[in-house]
C-alpha atoms as a PDB file:
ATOM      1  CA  UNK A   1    -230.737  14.685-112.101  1.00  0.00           C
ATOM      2  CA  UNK A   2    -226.898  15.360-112.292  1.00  0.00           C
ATOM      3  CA  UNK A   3    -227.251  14.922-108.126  1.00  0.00           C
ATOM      4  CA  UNK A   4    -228.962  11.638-108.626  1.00  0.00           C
ATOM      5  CA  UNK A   5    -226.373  10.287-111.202  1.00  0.00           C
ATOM      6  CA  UNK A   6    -223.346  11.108-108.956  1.00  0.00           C
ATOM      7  CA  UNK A   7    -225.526   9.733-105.789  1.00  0.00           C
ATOM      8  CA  UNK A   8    -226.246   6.496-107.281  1.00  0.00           C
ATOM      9  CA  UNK A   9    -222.086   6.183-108.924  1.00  0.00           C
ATOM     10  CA  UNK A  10    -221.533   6.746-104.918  1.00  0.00           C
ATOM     11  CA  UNK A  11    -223.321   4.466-104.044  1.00  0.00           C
ATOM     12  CA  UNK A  12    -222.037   2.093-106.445  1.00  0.00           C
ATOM     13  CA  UNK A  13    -218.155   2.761-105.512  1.00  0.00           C
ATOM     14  CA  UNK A  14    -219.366   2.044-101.809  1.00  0.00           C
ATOM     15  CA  UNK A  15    -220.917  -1.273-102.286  1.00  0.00           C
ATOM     16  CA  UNK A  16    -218.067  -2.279-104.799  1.00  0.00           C
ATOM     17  CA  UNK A  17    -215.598  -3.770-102.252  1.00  0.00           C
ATOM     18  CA  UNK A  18    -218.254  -5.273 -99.854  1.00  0.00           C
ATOM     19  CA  UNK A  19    -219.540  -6.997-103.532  1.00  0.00           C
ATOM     20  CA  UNK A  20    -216.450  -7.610-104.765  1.00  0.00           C
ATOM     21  CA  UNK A  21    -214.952  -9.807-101.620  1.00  0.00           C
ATOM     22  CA  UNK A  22    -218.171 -11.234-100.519  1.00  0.00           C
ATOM     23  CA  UNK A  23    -217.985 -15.087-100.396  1.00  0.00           C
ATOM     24  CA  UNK A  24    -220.980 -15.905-101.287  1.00  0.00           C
ATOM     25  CA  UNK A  25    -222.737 -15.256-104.702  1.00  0.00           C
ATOM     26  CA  UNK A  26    -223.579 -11.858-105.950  1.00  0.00           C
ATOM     27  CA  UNK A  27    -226.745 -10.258-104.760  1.00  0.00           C
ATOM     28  CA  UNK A  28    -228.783  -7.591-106.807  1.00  0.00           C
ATOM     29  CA  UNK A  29    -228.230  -4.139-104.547  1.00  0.00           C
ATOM     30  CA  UNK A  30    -232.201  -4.202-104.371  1.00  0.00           C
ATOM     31  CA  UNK A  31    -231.916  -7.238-102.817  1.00  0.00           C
ATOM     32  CA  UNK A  32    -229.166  -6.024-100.778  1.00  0.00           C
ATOM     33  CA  UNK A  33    -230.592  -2.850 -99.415  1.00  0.00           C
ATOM     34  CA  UNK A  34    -233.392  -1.936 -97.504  1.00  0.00           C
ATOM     35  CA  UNK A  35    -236.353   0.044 -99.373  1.00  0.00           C
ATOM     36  CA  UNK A  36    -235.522   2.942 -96.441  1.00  0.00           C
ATOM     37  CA  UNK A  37    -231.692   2.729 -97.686  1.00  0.00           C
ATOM     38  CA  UNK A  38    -232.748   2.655-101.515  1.00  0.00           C
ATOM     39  CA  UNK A  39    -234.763   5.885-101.005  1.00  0.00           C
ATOM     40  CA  UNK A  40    -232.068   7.322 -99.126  1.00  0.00           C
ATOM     41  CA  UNK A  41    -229.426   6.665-101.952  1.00  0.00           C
ATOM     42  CA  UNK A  42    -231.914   7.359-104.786  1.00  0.00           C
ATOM     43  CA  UNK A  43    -231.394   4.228-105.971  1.00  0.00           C
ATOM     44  CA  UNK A  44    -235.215   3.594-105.662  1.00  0.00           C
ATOM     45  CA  UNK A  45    -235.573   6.811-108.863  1.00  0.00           C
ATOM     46  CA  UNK A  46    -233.761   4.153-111.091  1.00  0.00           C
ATOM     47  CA  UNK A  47    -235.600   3.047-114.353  1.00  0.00           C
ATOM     48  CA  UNK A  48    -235.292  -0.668-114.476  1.00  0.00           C
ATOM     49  CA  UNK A  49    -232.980  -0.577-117.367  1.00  0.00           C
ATOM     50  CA  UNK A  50    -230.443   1.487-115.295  1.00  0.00           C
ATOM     51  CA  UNK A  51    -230.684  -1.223-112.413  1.00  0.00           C
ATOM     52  CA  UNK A  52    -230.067  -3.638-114.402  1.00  0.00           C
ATOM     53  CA  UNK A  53    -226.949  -1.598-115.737  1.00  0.00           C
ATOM     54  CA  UNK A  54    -226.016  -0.913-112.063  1.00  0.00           C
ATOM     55  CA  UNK A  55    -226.272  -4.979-110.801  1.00  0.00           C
ATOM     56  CA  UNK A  56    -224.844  -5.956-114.096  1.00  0.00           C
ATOM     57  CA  UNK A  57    -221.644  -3.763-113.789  1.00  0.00           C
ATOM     58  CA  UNK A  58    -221.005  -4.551-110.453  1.00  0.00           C
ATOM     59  CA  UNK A  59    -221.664  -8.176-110.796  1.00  0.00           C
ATOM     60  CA  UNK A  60    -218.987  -7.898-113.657  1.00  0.00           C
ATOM     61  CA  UNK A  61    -216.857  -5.925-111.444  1.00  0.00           C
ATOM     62  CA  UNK A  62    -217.326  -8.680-108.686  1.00  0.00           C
ATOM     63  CA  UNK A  63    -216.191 -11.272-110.517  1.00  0.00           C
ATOM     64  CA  UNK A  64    -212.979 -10.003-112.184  1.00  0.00           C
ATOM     65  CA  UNK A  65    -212.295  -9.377-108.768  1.00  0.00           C
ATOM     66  CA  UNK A  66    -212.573 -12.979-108.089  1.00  0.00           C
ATOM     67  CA  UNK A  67    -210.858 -13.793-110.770  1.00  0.00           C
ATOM     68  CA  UNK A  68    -207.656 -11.756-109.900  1.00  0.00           C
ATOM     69  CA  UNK A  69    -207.354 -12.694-106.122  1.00  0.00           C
ATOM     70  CA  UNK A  70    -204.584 -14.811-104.911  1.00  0.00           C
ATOM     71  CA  UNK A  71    -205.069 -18.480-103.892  1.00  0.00           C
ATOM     72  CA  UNK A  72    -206.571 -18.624-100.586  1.00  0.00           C
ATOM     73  CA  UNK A  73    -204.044 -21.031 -98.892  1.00  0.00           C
ATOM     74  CA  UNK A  74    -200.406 -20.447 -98.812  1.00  0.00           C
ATOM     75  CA  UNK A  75    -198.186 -23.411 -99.252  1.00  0.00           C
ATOM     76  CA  UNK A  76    -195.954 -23.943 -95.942  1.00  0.00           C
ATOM     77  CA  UNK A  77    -192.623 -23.470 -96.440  1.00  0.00           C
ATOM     78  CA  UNK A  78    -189.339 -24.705 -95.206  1.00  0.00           C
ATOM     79  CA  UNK A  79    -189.163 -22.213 -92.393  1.00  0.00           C
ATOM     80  CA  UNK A  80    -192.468 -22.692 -90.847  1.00  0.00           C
ATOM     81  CA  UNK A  81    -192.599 -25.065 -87.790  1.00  0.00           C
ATOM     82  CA  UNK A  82    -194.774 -26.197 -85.757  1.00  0.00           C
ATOM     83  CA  UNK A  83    -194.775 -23.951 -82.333  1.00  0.00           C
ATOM     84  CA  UNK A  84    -193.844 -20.918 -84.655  1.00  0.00           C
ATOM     85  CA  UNK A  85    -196.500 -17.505 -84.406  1.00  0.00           C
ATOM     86  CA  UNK A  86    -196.596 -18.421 -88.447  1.00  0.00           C
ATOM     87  CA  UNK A  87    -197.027 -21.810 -88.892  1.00  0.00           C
ATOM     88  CA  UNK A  88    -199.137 -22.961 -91.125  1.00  0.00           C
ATOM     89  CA  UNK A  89    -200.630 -19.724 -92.266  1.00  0.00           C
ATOM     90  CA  UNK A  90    -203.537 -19.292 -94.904  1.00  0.00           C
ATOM     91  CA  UNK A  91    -204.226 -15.905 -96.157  1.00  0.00           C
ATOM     92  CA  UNK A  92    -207.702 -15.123 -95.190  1.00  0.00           C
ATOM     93  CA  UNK A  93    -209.758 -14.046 -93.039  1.00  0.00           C
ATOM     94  CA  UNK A  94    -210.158 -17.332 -91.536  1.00  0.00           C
ATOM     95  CA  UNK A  95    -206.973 -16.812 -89.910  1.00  0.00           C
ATOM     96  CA  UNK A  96    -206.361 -14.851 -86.453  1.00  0.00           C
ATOM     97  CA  UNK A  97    -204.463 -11.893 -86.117  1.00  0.00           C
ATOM     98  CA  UNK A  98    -200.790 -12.187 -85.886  1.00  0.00           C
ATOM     99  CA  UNK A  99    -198.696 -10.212 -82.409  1.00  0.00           C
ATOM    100  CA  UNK A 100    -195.460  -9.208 -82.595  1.00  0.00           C
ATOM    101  CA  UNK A 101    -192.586  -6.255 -82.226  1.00  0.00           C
ATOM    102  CA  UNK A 102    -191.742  -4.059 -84.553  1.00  0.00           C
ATOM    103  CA  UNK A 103    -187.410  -4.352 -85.119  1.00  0.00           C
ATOM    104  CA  UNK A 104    -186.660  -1.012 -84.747  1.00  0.00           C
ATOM    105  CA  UNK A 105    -188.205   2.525 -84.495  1.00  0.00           C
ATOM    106  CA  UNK A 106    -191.251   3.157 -86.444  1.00  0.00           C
ATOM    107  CA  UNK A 107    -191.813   7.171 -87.136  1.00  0.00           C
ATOM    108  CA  UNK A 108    -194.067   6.692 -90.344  1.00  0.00           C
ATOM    109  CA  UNK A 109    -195.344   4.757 -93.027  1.00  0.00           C
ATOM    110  CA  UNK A 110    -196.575   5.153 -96.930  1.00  0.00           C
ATOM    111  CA  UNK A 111    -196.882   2.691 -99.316  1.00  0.00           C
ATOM    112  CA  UNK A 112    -193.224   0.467-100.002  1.00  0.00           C
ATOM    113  CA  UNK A 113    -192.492   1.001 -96.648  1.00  0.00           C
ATOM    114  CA  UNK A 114    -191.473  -2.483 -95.172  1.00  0.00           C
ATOM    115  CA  UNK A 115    -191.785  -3.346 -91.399  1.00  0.00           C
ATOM    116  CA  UNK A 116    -189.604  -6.013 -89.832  1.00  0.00           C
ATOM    117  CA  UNK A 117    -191.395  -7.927 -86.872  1.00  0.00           C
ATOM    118  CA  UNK A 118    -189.293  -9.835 -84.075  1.00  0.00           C
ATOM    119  CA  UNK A 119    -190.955 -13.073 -85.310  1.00  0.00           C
ATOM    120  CA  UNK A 120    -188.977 -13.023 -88.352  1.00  0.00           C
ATOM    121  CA  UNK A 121    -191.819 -12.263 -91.022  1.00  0.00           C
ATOM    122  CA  UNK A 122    -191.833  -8.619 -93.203  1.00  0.00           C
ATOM    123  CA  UNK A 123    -194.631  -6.899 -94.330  1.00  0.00           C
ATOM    124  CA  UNK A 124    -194.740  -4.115 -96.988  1.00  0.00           C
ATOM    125  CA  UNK A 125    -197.217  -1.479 -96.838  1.00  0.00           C
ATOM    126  CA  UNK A 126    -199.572  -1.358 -99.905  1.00  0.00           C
ATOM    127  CA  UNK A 127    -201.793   1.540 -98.809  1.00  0.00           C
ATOM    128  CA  UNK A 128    -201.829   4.030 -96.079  1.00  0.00           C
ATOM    129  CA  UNK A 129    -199.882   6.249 -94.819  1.00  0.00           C
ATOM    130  CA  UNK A 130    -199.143   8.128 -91.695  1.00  0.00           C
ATOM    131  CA  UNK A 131    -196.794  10.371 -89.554  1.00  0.00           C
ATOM    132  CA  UNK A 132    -196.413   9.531 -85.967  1.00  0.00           C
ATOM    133  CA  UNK A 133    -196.861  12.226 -83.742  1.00  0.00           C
ATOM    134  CA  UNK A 134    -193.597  11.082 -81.985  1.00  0.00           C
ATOM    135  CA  UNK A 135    -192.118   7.834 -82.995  1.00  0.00           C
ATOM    136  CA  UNK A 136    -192.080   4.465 -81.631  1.00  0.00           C
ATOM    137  CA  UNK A 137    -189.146   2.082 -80.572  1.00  0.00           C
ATOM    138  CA  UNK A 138    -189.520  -1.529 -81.112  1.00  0.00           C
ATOM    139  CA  UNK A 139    -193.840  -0.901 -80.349  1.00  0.00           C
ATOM    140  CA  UNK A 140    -196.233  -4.168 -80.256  1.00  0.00           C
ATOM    141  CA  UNK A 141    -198.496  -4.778 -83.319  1.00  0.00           C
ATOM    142  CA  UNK A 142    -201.007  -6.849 -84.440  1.00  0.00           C
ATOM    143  CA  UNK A 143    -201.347  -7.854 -88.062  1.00  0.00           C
ATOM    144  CA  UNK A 144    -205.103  -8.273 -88.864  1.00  0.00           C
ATOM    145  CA  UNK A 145    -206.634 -10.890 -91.742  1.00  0.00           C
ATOM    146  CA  UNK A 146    -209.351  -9.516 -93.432  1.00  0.00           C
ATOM    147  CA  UNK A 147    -211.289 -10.439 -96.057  1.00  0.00           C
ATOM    148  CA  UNK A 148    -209.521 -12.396 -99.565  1.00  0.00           C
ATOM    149  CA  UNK A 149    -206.203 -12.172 -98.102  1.00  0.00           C
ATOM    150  CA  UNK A 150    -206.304  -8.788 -97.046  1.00  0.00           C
ATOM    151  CA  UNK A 151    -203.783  -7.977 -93.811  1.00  0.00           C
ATOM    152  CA  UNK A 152    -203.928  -4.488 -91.958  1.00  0.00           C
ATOM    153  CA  UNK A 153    -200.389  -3.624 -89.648  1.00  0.00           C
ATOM    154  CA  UNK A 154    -202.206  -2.190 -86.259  1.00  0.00           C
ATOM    155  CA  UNK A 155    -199.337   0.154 -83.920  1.00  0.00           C
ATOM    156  CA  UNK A 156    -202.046   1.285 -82.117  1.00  0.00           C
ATOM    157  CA  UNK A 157    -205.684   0.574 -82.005  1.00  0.00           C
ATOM    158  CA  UNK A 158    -206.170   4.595 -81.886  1.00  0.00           C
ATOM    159  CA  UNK A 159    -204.440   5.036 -85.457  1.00  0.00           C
ATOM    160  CA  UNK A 160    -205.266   4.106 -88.916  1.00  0.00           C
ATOM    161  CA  UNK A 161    -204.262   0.667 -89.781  1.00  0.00           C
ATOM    162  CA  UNK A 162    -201.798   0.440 -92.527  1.00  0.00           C
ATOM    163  CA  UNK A 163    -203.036  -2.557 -95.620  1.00  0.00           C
ATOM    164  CA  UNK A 164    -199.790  -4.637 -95.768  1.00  0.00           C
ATOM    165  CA  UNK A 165    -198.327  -7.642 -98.134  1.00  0.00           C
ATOM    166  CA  UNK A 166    -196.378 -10.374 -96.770  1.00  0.00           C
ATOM    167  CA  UNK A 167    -192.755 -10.848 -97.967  1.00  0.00           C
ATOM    168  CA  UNK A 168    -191.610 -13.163 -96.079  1.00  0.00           C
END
């Protein structure tokens, strides 16, 4: 039983983002998952009270979530031109990724670290961390949108991404 309660609070953490940043409204899990993927999690062993805990707590979850996240449009500011790699940008997932340089050598990255790209922007990393195996001058990156304003730094496509906030 102990198994099945720590299965089903996995379960639960796992679905939690994919809930929590969906755009569209929330969605029982046994509506959500396959009667194959509900045996396989032991969901499908749940009395119908504790269901209704689960999809109740995550709902709840869900929308605090989309309660705290930031507008979805940025407003344009004085240095953004037309012609520029950052005019006009939203953040969301709507948008495409962004290419620059890095200014500088890059040997790692945790969380505060702040990365200065040749097209004038900064990003500072809010999770993730890594040590290069060798570091980088000046490499190319990509800065990904992904879902509710969400932006990953990419050096290479081979390496964890690092989640990143944009200061400026």
């Amino acid at each position: 039983m102990r198994r099945f309660h720590r299965n089903a609070l996995l379960l639960a953490l796992v679905l939690l983002p994919s809930l929590a940043f969906a755009q569209t409204a929330y969605r029982d899990v046994e509506q959500r998952l396959t009667p194959a993927q509900l045996r396989e999690t032991g969901l499908d062993h749940l009395s119908p009270a504790q269901l209704a805990l689960l999809n109740r707590l995550l709902r709840e979850d869900a929308d605090r979530e989309a309660a705290a996240a930031p507008p979805a449009a940025a407003p344009a500011s004085a240095d953004t031109a037309p012609g520029r790699d950052d005019a006009g940008l939203l953040e969301g997932a709507a948008d495409g990724p962004i290419r620059s340089r890095l200014v500088g050598t890059v040997a790692e990255w945790a969380p505060g670290t702040v990365f200065v790209l040749e097209n004038g922007q900064q990003w500072r990393v809010l999770k993730g961390a890594l040590k290069l195996p060798k570091p980088m001058s000046a490499p190319e990156i990509v800065v990904v949108p992904g879902v509710s304003g969400r932006w990953f730094l990419q050096v290479d496509e081979d390496l964890p991404k690092a989640r990143v906030q944009r200061i400026k």
